[in-house]
PDB file of N, CA and C in Angstrom:
ATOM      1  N   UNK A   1       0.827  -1.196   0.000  1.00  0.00           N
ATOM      2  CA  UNK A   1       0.000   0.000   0.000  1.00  0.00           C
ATOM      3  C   UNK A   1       0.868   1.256   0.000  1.00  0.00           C
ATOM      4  N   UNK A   2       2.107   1.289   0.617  1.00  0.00           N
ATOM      5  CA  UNK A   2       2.447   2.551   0.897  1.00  0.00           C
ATOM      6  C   UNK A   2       3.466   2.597  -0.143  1.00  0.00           C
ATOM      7  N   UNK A   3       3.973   1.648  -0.842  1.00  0.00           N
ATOM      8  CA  UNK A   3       4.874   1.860  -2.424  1.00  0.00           C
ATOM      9  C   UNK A   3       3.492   2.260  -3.491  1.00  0.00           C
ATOM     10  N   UNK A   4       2.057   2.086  -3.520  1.00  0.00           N
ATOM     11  CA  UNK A   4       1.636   2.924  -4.514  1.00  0.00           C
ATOM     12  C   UNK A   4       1.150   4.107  -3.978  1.00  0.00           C
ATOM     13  N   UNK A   5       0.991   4.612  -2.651  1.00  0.00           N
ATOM     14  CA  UNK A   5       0.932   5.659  -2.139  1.00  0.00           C
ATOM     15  C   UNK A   5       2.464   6.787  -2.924  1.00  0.00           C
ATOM     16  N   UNK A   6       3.598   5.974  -2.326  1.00  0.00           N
ATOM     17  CA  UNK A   6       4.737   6.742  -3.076  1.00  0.00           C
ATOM     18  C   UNK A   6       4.989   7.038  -4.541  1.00  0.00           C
ATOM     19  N   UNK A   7       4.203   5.699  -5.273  1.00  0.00           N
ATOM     20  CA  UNK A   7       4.315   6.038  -6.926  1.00  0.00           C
ATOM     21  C   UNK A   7       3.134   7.071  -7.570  1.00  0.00           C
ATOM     22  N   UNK A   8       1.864   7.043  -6.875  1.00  0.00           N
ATOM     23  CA  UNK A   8       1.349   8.232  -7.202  1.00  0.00           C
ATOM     24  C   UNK A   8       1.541   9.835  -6.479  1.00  0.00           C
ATOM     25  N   UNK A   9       2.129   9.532  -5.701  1.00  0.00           N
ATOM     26  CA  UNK A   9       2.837  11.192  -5.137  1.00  0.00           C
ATOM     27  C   UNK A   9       3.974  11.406  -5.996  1.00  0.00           C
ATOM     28  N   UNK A  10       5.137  10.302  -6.622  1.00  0.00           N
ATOM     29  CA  UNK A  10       5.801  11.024  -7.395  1.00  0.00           C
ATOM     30  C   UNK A  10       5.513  11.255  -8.525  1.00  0.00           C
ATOM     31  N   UNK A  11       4.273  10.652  -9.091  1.00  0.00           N
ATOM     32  CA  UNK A  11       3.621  10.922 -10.595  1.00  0.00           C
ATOM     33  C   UNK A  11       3.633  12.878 -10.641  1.00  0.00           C
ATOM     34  N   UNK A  12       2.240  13.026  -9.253  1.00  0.00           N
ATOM     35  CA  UNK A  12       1.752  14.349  -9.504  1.00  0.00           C
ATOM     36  C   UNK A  12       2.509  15.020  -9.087  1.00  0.00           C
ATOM     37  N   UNK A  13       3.986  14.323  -8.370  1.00  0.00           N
ATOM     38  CA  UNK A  13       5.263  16.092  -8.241  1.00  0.00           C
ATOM     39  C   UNK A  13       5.573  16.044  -9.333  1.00  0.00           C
ATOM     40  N   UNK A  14       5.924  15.133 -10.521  1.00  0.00           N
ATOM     41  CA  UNK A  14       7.073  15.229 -11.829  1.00  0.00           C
ATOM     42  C   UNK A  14       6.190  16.142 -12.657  1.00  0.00           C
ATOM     43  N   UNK A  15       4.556  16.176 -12.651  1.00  0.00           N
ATOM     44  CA  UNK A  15       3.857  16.649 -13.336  1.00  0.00           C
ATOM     45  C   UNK A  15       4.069  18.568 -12.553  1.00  0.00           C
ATOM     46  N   UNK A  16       4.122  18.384 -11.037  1.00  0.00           N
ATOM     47  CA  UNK A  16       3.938  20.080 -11.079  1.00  0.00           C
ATOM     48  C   UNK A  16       5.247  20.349 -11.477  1.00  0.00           C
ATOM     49  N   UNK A  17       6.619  19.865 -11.076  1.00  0.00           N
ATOM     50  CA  UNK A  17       7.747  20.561 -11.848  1.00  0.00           C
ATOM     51  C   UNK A  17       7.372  20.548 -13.159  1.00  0.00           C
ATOM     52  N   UNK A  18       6.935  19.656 -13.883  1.00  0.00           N
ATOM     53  CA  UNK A  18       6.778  19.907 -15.850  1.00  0.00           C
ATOM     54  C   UNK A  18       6.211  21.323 -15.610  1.00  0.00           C
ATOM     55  N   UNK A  19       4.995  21.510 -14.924  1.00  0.00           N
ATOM     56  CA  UNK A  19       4.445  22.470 -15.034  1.00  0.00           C
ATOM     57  C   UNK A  19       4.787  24.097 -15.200  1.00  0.00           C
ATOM     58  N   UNK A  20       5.472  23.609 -13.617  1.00  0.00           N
ATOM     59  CA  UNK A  20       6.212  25.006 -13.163  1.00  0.00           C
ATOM     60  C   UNK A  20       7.362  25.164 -14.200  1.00  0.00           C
ATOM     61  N   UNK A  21       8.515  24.577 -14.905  1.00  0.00           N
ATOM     62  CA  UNK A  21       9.300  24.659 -15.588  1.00  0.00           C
ATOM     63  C   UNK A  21       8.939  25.158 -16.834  1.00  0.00           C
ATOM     64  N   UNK A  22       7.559  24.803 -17.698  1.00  0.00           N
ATOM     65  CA  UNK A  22       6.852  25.605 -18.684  1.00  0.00           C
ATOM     66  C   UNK A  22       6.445  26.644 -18.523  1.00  0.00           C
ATOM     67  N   UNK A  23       5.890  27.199 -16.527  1.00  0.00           N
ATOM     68  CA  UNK A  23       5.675  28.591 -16.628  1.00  0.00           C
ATOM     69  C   UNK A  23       6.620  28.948 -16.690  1.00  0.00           C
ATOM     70  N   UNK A  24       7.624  29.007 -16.042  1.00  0.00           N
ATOM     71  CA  UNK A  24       8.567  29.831 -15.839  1.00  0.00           C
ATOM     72  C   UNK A  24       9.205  30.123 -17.262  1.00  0.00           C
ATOM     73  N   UNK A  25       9.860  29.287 -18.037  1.00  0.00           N
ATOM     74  CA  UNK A  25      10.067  29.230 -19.362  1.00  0.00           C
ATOM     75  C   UNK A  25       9.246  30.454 -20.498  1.00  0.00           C
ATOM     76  N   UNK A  26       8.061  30.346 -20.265  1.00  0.00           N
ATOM     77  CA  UNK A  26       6.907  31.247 -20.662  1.00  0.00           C
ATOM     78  C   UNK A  26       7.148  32.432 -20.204  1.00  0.00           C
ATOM     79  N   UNK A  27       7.191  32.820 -18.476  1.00  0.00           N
ATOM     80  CA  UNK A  27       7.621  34.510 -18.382  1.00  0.00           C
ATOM     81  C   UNK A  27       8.721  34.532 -18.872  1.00  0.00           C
ATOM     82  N   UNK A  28       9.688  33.637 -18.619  1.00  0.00           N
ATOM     83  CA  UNK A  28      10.945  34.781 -19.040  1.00  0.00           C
ATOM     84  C   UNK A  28      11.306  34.937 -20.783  1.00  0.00           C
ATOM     85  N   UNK A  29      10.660  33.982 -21.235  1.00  0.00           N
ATOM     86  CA  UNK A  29      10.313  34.792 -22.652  1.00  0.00           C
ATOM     87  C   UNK A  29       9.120  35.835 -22.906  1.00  0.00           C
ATOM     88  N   UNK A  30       8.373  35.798 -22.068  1.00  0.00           N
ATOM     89  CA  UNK A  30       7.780  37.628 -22.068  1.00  0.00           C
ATOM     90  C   UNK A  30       8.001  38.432 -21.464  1.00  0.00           C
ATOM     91  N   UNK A  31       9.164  38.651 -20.729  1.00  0.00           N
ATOM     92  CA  UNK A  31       9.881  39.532 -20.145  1.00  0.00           C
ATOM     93  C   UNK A  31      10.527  40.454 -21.133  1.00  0.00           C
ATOM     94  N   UNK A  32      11.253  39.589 -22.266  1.00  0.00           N
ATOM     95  CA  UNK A  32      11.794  40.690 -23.408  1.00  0.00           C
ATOM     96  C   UNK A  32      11.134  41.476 -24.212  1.00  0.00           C
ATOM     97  N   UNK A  33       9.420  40.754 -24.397  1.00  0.00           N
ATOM     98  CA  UNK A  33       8.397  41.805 -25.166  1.00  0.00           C
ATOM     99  C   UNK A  33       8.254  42.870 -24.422  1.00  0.00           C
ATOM    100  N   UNK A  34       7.709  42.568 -22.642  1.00  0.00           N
ATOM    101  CA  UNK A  34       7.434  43.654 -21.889  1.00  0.00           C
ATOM    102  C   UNK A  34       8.024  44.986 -22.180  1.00  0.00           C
ATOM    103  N   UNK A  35       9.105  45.539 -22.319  1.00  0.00           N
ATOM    104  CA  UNK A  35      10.158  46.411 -22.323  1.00  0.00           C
ATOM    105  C   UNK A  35      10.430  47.372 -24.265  1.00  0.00           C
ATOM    106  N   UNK A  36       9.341  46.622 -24.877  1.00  0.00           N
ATOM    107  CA  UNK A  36       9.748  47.491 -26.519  1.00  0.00           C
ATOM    108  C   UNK A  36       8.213  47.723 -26.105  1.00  0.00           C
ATOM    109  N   UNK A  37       8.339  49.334 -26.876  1.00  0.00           N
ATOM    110  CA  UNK A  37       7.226  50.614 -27.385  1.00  0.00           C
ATOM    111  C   UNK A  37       7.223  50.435 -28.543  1.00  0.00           C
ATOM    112  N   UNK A  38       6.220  50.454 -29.450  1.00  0.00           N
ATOM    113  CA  UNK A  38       6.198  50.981 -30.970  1.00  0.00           C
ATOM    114  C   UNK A  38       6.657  52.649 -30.915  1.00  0.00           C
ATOM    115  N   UNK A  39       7.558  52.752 -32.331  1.00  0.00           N
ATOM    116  CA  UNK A  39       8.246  53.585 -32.364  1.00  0.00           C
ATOM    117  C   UNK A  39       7.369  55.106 -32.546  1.00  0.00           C
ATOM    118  N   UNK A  40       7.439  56.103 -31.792  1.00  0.00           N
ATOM    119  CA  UNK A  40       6.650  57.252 -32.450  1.00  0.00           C
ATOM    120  C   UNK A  40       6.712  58.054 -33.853  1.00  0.00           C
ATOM    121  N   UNK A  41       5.666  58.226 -34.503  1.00  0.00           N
ATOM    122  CA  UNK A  41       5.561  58.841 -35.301  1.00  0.00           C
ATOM    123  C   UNK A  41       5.640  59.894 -35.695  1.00  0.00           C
ATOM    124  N   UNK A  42       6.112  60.452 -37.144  1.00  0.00           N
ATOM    125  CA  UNK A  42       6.756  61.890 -36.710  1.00  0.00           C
ATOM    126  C   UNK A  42       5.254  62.578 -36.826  1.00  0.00           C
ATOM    127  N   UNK A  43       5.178  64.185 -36.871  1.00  0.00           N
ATOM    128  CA  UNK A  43       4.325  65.157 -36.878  1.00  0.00           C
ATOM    129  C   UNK A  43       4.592  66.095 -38.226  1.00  0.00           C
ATOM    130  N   UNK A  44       3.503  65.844 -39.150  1.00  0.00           N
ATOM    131  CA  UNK A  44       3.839  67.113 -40.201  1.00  0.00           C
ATOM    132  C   UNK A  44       3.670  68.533 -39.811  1.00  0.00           C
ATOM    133  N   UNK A  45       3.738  69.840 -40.324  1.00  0.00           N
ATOM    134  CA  UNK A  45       3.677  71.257 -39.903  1.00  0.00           C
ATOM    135  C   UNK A  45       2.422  71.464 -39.351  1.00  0.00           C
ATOM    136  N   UNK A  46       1.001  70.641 -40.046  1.00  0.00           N
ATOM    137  CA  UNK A  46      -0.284  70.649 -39.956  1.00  0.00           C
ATOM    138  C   UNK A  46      -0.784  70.008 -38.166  1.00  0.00           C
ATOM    139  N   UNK A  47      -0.114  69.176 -37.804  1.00  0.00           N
ATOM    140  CA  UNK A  47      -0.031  68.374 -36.544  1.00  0.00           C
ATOM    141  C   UNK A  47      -0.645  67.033 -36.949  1.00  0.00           C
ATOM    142  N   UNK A  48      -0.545  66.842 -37.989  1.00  0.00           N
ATOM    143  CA  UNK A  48      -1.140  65.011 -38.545  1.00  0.00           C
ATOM    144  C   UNK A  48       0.302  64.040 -38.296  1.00  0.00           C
ATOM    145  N   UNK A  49      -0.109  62.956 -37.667  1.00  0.00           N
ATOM    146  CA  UNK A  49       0.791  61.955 -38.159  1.00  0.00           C
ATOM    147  C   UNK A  49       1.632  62.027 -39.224  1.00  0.00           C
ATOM    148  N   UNK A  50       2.942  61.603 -39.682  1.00  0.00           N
ATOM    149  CA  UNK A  50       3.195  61.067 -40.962  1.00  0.00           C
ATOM    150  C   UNK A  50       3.652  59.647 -40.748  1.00  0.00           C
ATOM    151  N   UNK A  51       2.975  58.875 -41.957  1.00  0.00           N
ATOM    152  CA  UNK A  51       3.756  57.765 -41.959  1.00  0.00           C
ATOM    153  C   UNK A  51       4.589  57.068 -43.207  1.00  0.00           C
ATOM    154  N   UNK A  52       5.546  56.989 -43.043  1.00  0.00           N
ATOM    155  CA  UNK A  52       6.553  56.940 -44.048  1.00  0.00           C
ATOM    156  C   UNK A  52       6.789  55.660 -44.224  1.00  0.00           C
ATOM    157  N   UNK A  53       7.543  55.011 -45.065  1.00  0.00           N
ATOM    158  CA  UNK A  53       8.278  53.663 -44.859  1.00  0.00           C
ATOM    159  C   UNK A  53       9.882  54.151 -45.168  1.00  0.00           C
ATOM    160  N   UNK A  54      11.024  54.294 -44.448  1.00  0.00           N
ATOM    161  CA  UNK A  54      12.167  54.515 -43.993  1.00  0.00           C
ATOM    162  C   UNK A  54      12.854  53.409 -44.957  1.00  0.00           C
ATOM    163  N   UNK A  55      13.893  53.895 -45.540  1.00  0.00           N
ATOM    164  CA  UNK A  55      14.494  52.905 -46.769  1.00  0.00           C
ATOM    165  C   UNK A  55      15.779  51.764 -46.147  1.00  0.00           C
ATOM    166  N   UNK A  56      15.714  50.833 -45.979  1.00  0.00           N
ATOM    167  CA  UNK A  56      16.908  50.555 -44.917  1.00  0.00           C
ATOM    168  C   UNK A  56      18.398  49.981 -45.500  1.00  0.00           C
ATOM    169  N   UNK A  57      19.054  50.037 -44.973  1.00  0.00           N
ATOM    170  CA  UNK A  57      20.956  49.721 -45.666  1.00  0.00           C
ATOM    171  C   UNK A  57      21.093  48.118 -45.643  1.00  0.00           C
ATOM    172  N   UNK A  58      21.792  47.986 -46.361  1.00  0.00           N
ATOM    173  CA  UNK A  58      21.836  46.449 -46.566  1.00  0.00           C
ATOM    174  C   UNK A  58      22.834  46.401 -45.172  1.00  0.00           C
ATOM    175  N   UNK A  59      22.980  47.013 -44.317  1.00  0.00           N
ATOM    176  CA  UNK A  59      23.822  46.332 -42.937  1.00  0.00           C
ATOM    177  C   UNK A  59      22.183  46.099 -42.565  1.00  0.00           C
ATOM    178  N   UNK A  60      21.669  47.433 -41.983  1.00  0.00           N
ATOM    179  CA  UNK A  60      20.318  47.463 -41.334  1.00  0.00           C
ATOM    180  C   UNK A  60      19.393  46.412 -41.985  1.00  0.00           C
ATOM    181  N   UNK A  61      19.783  45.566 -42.673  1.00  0.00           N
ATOM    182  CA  UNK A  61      19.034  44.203 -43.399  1.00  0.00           C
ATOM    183  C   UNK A  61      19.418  43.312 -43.222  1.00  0.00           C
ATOM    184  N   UNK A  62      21.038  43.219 -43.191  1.00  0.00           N
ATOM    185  CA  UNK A  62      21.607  42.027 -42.443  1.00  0.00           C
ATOM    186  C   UNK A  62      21.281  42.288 -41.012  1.00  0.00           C
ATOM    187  N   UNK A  63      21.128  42.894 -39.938  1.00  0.00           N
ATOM    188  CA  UNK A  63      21.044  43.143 -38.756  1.00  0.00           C
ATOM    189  C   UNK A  63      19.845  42.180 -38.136  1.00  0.00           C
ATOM    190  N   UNK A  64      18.375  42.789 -38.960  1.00  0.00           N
ATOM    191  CA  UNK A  64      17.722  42.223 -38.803  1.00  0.00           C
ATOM    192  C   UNK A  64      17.773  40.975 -39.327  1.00  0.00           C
ATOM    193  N   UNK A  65      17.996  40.219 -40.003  1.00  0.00           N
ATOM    194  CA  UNK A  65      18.073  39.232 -40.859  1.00  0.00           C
ATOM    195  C   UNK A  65      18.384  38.256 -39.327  1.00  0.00           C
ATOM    196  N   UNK A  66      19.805  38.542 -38.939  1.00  0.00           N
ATOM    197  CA  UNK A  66      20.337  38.484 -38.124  1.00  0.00           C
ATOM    198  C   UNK A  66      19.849  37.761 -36.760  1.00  0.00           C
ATOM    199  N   UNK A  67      19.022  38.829 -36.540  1.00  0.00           N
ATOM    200  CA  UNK A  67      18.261  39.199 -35.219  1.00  0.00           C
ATOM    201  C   UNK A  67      17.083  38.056 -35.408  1.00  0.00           C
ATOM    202  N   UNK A  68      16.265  37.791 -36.160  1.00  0.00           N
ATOM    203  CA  UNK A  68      15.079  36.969 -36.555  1.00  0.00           C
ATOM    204  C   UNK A  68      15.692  35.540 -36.615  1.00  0.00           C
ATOM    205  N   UNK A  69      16.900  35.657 -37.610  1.00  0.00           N
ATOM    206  CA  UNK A  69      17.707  33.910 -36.923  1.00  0.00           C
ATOM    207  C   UNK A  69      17.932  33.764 -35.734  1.00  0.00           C
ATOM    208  N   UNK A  70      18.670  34.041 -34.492  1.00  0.00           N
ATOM    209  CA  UNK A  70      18.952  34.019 -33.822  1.00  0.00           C
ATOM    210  C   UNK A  70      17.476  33.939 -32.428  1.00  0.00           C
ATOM    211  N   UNK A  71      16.519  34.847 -33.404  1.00  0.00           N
ATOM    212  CA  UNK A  71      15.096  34.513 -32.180  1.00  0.00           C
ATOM    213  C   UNK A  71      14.534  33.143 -32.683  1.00  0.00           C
ATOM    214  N   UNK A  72      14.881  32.501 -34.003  1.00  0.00           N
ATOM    215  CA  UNK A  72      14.223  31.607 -34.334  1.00  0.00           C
ATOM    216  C   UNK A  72      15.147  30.269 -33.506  1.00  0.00           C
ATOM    217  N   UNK A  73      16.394  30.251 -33.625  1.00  0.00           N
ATOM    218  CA  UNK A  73      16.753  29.323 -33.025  1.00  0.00           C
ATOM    219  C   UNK A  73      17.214  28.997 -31.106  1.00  0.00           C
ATOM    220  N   UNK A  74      16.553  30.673 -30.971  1.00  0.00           N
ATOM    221  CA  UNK A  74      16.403  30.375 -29.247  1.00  0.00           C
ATOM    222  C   UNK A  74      14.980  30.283 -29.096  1.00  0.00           C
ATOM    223  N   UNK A  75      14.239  30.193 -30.101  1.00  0.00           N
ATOM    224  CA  UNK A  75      12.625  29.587 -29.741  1.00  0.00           C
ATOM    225  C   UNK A  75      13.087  28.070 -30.197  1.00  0.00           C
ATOM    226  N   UNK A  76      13.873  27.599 -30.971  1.00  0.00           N
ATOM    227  CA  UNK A  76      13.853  26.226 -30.932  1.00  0.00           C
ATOM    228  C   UNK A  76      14.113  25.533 -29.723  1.00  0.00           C
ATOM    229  N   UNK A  77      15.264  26.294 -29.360  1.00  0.00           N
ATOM    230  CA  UNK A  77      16.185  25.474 -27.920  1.00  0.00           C
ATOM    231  C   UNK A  77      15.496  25.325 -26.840  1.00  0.00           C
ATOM    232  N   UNK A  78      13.911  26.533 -26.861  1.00  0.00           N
ATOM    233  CA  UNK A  78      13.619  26.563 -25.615  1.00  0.00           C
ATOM    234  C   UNK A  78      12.297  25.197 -25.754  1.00  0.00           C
ATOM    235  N   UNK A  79      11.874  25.188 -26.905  1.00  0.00           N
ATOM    236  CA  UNK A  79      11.201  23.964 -26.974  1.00  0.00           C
ATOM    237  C   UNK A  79      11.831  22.359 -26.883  1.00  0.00           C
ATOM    238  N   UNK A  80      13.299  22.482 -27.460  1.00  0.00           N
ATOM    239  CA  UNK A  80      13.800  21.388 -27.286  1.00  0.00           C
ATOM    240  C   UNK A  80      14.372  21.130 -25.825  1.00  0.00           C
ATOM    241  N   UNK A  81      14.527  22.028 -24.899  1.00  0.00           N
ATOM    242  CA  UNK A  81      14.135  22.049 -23.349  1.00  0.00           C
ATOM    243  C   UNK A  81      12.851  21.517 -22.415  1.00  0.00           C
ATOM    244  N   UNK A  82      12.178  22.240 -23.212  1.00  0.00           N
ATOM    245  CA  UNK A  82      10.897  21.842 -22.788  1.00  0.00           C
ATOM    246  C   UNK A  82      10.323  20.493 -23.499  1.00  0.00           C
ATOM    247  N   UNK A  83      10.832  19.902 -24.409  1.00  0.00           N
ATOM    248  CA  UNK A  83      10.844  18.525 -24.741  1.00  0.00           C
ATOM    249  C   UNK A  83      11.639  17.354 -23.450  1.00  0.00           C
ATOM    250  N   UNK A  84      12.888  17.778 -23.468  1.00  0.00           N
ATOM    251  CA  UNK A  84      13.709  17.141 -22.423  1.00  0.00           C
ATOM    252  C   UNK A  84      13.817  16.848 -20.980  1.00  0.00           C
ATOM    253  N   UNK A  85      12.764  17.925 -21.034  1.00  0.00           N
ATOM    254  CA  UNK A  85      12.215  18.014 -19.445  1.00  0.00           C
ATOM    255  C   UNK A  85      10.708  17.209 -18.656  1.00  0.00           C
ATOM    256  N   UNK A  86      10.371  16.760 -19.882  1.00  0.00           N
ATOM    257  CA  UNK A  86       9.250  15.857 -19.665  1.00  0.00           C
ATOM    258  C   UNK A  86       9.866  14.351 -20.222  1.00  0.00           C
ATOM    259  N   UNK A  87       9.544  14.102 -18.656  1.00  0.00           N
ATOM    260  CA  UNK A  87       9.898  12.586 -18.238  1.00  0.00           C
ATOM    261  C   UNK A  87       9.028  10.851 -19.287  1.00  0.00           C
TER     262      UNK A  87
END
């Protein structure tokens, strides 16, 4: 009796660490959205918005280019974590 007492208490702890390890995983990847503003817009003489599209440099293209690989393959890692972590 008291070895399946122990095998279902360690079922539902492995399940709250899975748990807790996916929240946590989850804030601290919305911790980095928290912190960006959309950029302000300028003001014509009239006081209207303008909205432009800004021409960008082939660095400022590699940059981003860059930047979007690098989020794509730390969204992989964090899933292949969160694969590894369930028992």
């Amino acid at each position: 009796m008291n070895q399946i007492i122990n095998m279902i208490i360690r079922q539902v702890m492995n399940q709250l660490i899975r748990r807790g390890i996916s929240a946590g995983i989850n804030q601290a990847g919305k911790m980095g959205k928290r912190g960006k503003q959309p950029p302000m817009g300028e003001i014509d003489d009239y006081g209207n918005p303008v909205q432009g599209q800004q021409q960008l440099t082939p660095e400022e293209r590699q940059q981003r280019r860059a930047m979007r690989e690098e989020r794509r393959r730390h969204k992989q890692a964090m899933q292949a974590t969160r694969k590894m972590s369930k028992f």
